[in-house]
C-alpha atoms as a PDB file:
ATOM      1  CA  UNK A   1      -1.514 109.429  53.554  1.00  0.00           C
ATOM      2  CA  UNK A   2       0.597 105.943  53.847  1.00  0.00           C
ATOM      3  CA  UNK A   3       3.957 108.007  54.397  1.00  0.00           C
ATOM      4  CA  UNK A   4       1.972 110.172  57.157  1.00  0.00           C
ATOM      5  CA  UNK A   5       0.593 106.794  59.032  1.00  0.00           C
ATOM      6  CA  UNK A   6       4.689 104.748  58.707  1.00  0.00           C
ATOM      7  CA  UNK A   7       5.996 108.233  60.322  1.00  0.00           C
ATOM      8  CA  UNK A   8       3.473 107.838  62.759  1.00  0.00           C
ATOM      9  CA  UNK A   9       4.187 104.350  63.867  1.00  0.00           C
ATOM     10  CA  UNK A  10       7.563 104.682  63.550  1.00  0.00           C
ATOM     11  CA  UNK A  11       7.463 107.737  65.916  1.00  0.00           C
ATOM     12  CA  UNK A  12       5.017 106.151  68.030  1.00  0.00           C
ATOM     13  CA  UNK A  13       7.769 102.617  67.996  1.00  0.00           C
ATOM     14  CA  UNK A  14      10.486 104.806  68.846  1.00  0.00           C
ATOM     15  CA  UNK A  15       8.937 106.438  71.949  1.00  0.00           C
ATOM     16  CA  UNK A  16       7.919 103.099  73.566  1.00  0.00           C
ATOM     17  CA  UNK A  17      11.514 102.009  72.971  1.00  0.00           C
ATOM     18  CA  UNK A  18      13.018 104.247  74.992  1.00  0.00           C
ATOM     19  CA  UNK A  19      14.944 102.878  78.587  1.00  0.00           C
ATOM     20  CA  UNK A  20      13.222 103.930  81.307  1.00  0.00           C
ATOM     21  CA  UNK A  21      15.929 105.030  84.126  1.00  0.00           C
ATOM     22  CA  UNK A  22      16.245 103.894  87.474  1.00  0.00           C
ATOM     23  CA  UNK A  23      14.721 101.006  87.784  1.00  0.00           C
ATOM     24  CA  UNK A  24      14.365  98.274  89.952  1.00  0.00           C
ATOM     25  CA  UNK A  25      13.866  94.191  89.587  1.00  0.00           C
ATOM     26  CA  UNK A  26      13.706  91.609  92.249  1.00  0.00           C
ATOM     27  CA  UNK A  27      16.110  88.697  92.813  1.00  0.00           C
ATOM     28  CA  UNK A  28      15.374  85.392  94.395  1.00  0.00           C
ATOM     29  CA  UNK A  29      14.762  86.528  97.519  1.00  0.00           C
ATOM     30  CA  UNK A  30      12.290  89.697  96.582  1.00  0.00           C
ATOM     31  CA  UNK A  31      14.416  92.071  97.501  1.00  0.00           C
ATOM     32  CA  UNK A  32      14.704  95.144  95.111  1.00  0.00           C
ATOM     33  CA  UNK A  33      17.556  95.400  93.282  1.00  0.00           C
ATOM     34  CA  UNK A  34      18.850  98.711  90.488  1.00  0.00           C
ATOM     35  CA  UNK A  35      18.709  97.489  87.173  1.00  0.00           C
ATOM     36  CA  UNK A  36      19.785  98.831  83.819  1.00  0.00           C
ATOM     37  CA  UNK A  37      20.532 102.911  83.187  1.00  0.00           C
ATOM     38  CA  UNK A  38      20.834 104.658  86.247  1.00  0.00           C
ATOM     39  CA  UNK A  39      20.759 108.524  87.230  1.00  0.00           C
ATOM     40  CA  UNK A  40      21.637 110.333  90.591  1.00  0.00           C
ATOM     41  CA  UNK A  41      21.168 113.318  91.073  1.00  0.00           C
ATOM     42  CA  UNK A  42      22.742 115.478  94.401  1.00  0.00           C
ATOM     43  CA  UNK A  43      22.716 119.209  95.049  1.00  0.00           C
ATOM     44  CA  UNK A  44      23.914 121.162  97.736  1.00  0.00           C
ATOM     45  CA  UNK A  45      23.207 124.481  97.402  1.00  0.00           C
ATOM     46  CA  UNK A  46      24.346 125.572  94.092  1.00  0.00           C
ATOM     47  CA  UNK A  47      26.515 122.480  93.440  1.00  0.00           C
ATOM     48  CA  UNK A  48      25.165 119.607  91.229  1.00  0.00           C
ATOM     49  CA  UNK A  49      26.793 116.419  90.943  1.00  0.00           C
ATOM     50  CA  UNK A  50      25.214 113.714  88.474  1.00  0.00           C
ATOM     51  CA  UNK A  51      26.074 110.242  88.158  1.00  0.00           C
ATOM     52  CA  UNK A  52      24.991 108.402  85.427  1.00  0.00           C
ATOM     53  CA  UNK A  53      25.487 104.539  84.513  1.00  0.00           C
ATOM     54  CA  UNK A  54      24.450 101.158  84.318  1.00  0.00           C
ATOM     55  CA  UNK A  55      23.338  98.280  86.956  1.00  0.00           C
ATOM     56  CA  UNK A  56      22.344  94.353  86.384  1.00  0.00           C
ATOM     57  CA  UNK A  57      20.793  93.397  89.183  1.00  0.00           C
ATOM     58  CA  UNK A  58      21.820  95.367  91.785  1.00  0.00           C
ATOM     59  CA  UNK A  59      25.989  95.454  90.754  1.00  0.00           C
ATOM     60  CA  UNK A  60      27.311  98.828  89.194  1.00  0.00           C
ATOM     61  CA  UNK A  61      28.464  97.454  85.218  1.00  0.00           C
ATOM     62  CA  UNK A  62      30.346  98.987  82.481  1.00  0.00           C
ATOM     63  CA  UNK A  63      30.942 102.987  82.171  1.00  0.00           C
ATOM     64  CA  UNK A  64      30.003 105.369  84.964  1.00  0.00           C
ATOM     65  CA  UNK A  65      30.079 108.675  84.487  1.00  0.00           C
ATOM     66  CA  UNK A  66      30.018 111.904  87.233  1.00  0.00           C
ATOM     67  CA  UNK A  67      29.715 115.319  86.212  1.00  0.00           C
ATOM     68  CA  UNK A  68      30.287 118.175  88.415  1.00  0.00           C
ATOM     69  CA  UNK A  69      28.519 121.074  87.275  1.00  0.00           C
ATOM     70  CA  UNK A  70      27.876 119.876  83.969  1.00  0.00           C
ATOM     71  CA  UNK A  71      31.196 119.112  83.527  1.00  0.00           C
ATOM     72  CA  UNK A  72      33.091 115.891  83.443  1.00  0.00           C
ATOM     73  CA  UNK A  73      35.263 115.120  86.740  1.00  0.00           C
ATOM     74  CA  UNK A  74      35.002 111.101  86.997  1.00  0.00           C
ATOM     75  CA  UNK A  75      35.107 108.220  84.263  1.00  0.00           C
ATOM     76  CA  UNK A  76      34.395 104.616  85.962  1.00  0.00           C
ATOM     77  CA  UNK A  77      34.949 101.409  83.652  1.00  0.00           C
ATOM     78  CA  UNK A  78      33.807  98.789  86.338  1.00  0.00           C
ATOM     79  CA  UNK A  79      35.126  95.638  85.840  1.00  0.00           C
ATOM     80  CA  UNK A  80      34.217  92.093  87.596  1.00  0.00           C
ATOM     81  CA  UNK A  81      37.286  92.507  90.071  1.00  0.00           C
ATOM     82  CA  UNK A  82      38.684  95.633  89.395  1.00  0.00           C
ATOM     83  CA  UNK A  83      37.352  99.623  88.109  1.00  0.00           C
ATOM     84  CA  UNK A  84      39.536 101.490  86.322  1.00  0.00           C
ATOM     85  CA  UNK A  85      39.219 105.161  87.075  1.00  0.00           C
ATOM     86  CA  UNK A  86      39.888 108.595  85.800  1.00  0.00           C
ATOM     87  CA  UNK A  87      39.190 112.168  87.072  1.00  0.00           C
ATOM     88  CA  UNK A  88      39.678 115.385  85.302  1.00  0.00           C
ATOM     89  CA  UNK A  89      40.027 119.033  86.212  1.00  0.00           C
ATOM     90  CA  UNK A  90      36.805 121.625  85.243  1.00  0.00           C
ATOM     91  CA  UNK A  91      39.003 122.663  81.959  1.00  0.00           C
ATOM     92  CA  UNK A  92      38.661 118.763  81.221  1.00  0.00           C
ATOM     93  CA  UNK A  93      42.301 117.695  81.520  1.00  0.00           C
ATOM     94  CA  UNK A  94      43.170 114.427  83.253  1.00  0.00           C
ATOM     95  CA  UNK A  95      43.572 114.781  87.317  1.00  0.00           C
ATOM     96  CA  UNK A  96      44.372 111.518  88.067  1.00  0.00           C
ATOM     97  CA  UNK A  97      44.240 107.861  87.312  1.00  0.00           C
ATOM     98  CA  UNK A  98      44.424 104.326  88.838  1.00  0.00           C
ATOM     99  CA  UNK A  99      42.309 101.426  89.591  1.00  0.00           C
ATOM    100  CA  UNK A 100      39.954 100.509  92.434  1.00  0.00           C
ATOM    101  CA  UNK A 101      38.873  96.917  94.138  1.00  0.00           C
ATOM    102  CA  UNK A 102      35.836  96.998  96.084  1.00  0.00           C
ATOM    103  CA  UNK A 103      36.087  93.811  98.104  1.00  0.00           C
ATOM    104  CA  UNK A 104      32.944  92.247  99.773  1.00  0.00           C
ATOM    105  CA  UNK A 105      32.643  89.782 102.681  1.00  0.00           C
ATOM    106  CA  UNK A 106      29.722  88.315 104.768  1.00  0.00           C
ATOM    107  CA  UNK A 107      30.852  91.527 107.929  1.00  0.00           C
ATOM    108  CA  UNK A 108      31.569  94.294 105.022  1.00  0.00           C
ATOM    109  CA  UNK A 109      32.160  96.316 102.226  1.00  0.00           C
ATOM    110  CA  UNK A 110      36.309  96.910 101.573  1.00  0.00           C
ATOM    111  CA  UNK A 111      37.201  99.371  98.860  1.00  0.00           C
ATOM    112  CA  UNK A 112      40.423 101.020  98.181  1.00  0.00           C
ATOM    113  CA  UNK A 113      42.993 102.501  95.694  1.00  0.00           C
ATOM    114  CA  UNK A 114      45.052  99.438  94.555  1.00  0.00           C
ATOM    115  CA  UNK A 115      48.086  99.411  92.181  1.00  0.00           C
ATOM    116  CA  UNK A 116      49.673 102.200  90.372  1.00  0.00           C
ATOM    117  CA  UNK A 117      48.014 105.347  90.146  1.00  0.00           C
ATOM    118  CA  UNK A 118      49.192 108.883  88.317  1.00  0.00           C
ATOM    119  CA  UNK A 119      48.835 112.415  89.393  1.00  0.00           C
ATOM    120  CA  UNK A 120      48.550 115.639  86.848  1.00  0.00           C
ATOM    121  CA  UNK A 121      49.088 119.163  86.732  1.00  0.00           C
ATOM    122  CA  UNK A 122      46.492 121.087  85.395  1.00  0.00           C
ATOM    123  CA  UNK A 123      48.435 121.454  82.406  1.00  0.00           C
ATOM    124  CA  UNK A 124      48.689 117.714  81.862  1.00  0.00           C
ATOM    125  CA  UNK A 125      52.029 117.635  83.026  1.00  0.00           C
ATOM    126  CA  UNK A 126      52.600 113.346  84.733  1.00  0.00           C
ATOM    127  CA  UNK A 127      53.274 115.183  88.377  1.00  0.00           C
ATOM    128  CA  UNK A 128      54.172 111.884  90.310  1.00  0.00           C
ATOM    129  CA  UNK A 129      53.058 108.349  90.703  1.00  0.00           C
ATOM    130  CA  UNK A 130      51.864 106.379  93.642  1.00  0.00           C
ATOM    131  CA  UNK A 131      51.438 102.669  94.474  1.00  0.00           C
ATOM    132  CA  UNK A 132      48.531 101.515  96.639  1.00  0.00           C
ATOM    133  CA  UNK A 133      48.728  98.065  98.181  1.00  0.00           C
ATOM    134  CA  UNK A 134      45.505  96.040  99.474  1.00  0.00           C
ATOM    135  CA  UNK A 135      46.739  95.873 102.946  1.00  0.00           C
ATOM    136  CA  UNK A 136      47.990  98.970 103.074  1.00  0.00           C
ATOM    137  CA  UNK A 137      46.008 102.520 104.013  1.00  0.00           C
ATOM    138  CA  UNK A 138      45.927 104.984 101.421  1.00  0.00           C
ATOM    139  CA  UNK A 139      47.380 108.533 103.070  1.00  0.00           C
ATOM    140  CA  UNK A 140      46.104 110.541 100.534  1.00  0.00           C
ATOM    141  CA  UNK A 141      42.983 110.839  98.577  1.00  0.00           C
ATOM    142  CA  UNK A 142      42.860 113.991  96.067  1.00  0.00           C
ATOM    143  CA  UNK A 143      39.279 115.907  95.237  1.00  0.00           C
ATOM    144  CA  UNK A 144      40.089 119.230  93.428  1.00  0.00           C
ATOM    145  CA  UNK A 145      37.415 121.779  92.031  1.00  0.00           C
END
């Protein structure tokens, strides 16, 4: 009977441990902000994209993950200043990868490709490289299914 009522609380400990996902806190000024483990969810008509990852207080943090069709296509590691990011084919081979800045000011929102990024064939194969600079707009941004 004792080892029956310790599974039981342990059971019942673990469930009420569990993160809830996408949820919200206010800051100083009661406004709503995400906070902690984060899931998004879009479909258009039989394609699912998913992005999971993590907010403090309203600011994207850490890994972020997007799966197209169940399948990976975009690894995030955000950073303070800078996000390094990689994309993959279906077959999960490396697309592409670089770094982002996302740049904010009182009038807007500024992101863009910055630095060196590198461009694969499906069969992993380094294809070419490409340097973005901040004041400079990128001419070409790949998406591949």
């Amino acid at each position: 009977m004792k080892k029956i009522i310790i599974s039981f609380v342990i059971i019942a400990v673990n469930i009420s441990c569990k993160t809830k996902i996408n949820q919200y806190v206010k800051d100083e000024n009661n406004a709503r902000k995400r906070h902690g483990k984060w899931e998004e969810v879009y479909i258009d008509n039989k394609d699912t994209l998913i992005t999971k990852g993590k907010y403090r207080r309203g600011e994207k943090v850490g890994i972020w993950k997007t799966l197209y069709q169940n399948k990976l296509y975009e690894k995030n590691r955000v950073g303070k200043k800078l996000t390094r990011v990689k994309r993959y084919f279906p077959d999960g081979t490396l697309m592409e990868s670089g770094q982002t800045r996302l740049d904010i000011s009182p009038k807007n929102y500024h992101w863009y490709y910055i630095g060196e990024w590198k461009y694969y064939s499906r069969e992993g194969k380094l294809l070419y490289k490409k340097i973005y600079y901040k004041d400079q707009k990128a001419d070409s941004i790949s998406f591949a299914r």
